[in-house]
Every structure is written in structure tokens, then in C-alpha cells.
Protein backbone atom coordinates (compact mmCIF):
# COMPACT_ATOMS: atom_id res chain seq x y z
CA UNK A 1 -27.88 36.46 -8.99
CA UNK A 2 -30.92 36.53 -6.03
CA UNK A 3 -30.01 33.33 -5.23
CA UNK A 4 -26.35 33.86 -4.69
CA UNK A 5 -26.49 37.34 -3.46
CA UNK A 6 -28.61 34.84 -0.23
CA UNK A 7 -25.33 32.68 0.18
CA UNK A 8 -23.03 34.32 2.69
CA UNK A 9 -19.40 34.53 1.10
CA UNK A 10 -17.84 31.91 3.55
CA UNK A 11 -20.97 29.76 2.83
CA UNK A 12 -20.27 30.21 -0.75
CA UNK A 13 -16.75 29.14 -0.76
CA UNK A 14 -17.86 25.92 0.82
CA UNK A 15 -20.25 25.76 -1.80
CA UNK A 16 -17.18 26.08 -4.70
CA UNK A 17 -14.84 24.13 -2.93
CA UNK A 18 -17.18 20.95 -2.59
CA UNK A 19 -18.09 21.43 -6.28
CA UNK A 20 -14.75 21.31 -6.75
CA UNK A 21 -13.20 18.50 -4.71
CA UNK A 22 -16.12 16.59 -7.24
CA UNK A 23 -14.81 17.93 -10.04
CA UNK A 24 -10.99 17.43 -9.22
CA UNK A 25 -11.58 13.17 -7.97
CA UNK A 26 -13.82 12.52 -11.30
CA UNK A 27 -12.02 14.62 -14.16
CA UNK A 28 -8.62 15.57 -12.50
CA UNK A 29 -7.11 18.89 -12.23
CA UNK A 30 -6.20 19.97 -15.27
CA UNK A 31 -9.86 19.23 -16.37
CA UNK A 32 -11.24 21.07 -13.41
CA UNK A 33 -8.97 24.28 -14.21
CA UNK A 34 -10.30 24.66 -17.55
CA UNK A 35 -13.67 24.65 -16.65
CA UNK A 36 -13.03 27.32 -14.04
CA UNK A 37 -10.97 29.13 -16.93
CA UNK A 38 -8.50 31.80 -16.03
CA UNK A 39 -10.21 33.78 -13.66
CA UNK A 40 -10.67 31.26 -10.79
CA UNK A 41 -11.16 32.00 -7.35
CA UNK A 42 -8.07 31.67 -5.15
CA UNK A 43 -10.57 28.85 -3.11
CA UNK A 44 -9.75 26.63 -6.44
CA UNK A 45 -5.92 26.21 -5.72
CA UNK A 46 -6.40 25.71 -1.96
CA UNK A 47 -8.90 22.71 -2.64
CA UNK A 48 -6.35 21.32 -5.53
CA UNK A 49 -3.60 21.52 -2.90
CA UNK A 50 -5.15 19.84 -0.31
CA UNK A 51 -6.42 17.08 -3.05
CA UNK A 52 -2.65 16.48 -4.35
CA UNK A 53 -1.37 15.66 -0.69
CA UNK A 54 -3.93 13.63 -0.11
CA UNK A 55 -3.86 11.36 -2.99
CA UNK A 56 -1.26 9.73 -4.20
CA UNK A 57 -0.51 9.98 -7.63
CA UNK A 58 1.66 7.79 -8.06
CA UNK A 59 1.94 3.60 -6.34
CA UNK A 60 5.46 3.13 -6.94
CA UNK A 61 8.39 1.42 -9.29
CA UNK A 62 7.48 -2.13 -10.13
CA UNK A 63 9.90 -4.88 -10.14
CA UNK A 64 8.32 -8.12 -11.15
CA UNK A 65 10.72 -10.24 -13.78
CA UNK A 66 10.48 -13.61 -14.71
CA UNK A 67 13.09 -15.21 -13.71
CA UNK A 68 14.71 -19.04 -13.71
CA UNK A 69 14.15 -20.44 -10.33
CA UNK A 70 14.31 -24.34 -10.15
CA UNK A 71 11.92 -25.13 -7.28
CA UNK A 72 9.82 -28.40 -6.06
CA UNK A 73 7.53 -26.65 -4.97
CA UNK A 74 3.97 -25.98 -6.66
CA UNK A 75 2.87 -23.13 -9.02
CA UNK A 76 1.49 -20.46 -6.74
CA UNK A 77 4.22 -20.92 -4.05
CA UNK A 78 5.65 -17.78 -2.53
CA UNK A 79 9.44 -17.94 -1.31
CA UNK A 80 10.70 -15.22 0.20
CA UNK A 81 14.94 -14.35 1.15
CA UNK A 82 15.56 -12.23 3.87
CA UNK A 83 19.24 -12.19 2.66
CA UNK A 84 18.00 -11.40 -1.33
CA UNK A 85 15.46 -9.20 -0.15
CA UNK A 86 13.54 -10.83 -2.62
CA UNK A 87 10.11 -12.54 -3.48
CA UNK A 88 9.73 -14.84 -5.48
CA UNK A 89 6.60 -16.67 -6.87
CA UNK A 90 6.76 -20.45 -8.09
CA UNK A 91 5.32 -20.13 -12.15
CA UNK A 92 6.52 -24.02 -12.70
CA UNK A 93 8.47 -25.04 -15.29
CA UNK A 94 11.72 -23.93 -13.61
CA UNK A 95 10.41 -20.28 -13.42
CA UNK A 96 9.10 -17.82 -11.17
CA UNK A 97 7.97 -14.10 -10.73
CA UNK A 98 10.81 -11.87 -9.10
CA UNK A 99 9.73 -9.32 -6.77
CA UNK A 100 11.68 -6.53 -5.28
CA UNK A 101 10.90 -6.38 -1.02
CA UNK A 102 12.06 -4.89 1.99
CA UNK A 103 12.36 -7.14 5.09
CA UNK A 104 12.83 -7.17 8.61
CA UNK A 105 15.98 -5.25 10.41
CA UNK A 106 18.66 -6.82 12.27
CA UNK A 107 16.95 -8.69 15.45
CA UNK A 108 13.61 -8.87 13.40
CA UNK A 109 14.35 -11.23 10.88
CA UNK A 110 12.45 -14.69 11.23
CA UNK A 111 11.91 -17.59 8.94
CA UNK A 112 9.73 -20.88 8.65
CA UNK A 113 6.67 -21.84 6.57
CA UNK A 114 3.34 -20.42 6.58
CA UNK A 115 -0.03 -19.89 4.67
CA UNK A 116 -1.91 -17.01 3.77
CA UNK A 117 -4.25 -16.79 6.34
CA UNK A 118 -6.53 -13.74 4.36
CA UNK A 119 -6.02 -10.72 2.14
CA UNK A 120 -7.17 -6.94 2.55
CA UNK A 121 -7.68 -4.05 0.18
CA UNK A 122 -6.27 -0.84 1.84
CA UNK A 123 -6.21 -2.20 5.19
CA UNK A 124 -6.33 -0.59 8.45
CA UNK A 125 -3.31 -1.20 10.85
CA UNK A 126 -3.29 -2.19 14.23
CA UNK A 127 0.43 -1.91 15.63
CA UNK A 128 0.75 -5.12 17.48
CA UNK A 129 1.14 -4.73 21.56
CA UNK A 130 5.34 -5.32 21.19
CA UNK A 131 5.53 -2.58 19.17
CA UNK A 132 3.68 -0.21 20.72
CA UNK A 133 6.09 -1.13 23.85
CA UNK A 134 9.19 -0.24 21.84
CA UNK A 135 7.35 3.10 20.01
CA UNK A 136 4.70 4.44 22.72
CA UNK A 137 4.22 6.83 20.54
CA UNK A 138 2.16 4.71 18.08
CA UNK A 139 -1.15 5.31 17.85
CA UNK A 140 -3.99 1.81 19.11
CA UNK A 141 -5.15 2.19 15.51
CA UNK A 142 -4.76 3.92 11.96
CA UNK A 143 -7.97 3.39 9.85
CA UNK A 144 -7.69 2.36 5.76
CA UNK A 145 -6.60 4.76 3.60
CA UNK A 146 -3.73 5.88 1.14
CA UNK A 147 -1.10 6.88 4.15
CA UNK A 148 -1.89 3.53 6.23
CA UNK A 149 1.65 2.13 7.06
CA UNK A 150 0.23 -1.22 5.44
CA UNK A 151 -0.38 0.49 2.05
CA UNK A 152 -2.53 -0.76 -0.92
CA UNK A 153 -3.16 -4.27 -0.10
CA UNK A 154 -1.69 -6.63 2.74
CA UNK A 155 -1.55 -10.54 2.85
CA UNK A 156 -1.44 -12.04 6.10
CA UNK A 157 0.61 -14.42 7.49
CA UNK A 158 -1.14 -17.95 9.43
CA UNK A 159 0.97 -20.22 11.21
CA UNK A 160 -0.72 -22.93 12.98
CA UNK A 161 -4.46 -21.75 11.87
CA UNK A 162 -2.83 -18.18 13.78
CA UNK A 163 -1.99 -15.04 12.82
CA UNK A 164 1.71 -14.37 12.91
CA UNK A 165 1.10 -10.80 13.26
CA UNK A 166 3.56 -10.84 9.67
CA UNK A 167 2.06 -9.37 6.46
CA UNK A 168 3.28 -8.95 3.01
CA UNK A 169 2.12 -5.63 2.33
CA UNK A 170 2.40 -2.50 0.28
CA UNK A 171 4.15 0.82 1.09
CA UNK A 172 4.08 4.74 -0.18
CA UNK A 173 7.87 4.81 1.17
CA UNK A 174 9.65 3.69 -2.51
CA UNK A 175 12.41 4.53 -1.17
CA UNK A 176 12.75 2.06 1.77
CA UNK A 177 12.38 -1.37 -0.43
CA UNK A 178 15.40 -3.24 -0.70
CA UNK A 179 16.34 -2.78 2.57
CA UNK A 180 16.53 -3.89 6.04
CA UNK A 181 13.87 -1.56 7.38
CA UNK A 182 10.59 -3.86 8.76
CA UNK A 183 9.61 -5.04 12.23
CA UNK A 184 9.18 -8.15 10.44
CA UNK A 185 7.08 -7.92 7.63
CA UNK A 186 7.40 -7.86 4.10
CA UNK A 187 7.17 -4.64 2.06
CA UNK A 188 6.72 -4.23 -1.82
CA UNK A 189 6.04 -0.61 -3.69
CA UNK A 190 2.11 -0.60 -3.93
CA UNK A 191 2.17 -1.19 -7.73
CA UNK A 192 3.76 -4.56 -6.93
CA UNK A 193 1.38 -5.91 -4.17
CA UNK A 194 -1.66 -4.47 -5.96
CA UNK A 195 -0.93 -7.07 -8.86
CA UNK A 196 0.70 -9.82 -6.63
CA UNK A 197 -2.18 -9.63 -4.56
CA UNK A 198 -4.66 -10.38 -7.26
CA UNK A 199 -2.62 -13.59 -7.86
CA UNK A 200 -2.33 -15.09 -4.40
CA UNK A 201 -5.22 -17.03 -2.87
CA UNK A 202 -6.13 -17.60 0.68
CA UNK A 203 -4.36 -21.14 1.83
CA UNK A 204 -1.10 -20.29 -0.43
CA UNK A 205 2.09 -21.61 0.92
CA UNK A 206 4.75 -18.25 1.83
CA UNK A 207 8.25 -19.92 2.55
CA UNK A 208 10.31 -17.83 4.69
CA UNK A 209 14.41 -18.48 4.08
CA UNK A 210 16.82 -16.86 5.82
């Protein structure tokens, strides 16, 4: 008791609420209320608050099936139908993983083939100059984290050894996929790129159809 009757109270709510931001990321909430048992201070549901809007708890529906899809082209092929909304990706042997995507709105649509020039986990966003034109209101940059527009992972698109400035990418929005809602790009839930992601390699073909 010295030693804490030395800590000024607002001190010692920092104190508590650090302790418990540690507590909530490594055993969860629940875990953290029952070691604070009943008579917590009200610091305790202010700090799980702020955890749950900042984390998200959950990274969305997934909508891979294996599906028939006759196809030339190699194992490891993306094809992607702006008029499906859908991704596929060439298993061989007349089949292919189905995704579920959201693609670009009227005026933004845009097919041809490219490669995938390089991957990110939870990349930071950069909203390319054309945009910003349309939206001035857009910030210059948004740095990696669980509300980036980009989501959990992105792929990026290369044309030409460039960057199209197009990305496959993750989203926290579930309910915009399926849907003609993109400047362009290419959204699945989070659950979905997260495990596509881990399957694509830099230099993969992406086929864009209309």
C-alpha cells in the first residue's frame, strides 16, 4: 500500500489500463474480466471498449468452392469476371477455386492480362493522384492496419513490368462484395484474401474478362 498510496489516481489508472490493454490482446476479454473479478474499476470497461472497436473480431464470410471450370490455362492462373463478380483460380484438371469479389463500378471496369507484380500483409494505402482529384477529401496516405481501405492482404497488379495501380485486396466492408462498388480493384472479405494470398506467387498470371 506505500507504494500505491505514491501513484497519483490519474497516474494509476494509466497504470491499470496498460495492464489491461496486455491482458485483453494476450488472453481476451472474458479472461481479463475474471481476473479483475466482480469488483472492477469502471477504467476496465473503457479500455475493453476501446479494444473491441479497434480490433476486428471477425475477417468476414468466406466463399471459396471448388468448382468445374474447363480452362487452358495453367494451375495457379487467376481469372477474374467483372460481369460474375467472380474469381476464379485454375486447380487443373477441369477445376478451379471459386471466389466471391466485388469489382469496379460502372466507368471503372477494365480488362486485359497481367501478373502479380508483389504481395503485402496489411498494407498501407496510397489513393492514387485520379482519385484524390475526384474525392479531395482523401487523405495522401493511410498507414497499415485493421481499418486500411486495402484490408488484410493486397496483391498487386503489373502490366508491362508497371504497376497498374489495380490490387486484389481484402475489405472489413462484408457487405459491399458482390457488387459494383471499386474504383477498379478487386475486393474479397479478408478471410478469403488471407488464404488466397498464401496461394498466389509473385509472377502469377491474373486474367481480367469483362
Amino acid at each position: 500500500m506505500p507504494v500505491l498510496s505514491a501513484i497519483s489516481p490519474k497516474r494509476l489508472s494509466g497504470l491499470v489500463a496498460l495492464c489491461l490493454g496486455a491482458l485483453i490482446f494476450f488472453a481476451g476479454p472474458s479472461t481479463a474480466f475474471q481476473a479483475l473479478g466482480p469488483a472492477a474499476p469502471s477504467v476496465a470497461d473503457h479500455v475493453v471498449q476501446v479494444e473491441t472497436k479497434r480490433v476486428p473480431r471477425s475477417h468476414g464470410p468466406q466463399s471459396r468452392e471448388i468448382v468445374s471450370y474447363p480452362s487452358s490455362e495453367p494451375p495457379g492462373t487467376i481469372i477474374i469476371s467483372n460481369s460474375e463478380r467472380t474469381l476464379h483460380r485454375i486447380l487443373g484438371g477441369g477445376k478451379a477455386e471459386r471466389y466471391k469479389i466485388s469489382v469496379g463500378r460502372d466507368g471503372f471496369t477494365w480488362t486485359g492480362t497481367t501478373v502479380v507484380g508483389r504481395k503485402a500483409e496489411w498494407p498501407a494505402w496510397r489513393p492514387p493522384a485520379d482519385m484524390r482529384k475526384r474525392e479531395p477529401d482523401l487523405p495522401s496516405y493511410v498507414p497499415p492496419g485493421p481499418y486500411n481501405p486495402l484490408g488484410a492482404r493486397a496483391i498487386y497488379l503489373f502490366q508491362g513490368g508497371r504497376d497498374t495501380l489495380y490490387r486484389i485486396h481484402g475489405t472489413n466492408d462484408s457487405s459491399s462484395l458482390g457488387g459494383f462498388q471499386t474504383s477498379g480493384c478487386f475486393r474479397l472479405s479478408n478471410a478469403d484474401v488471407m488464404e488466397l494470398f498464401g496461394k498466389v506467387r509473385v509472377g502469377t498470371k491474373v486474367i481480367v474478362r469483362p
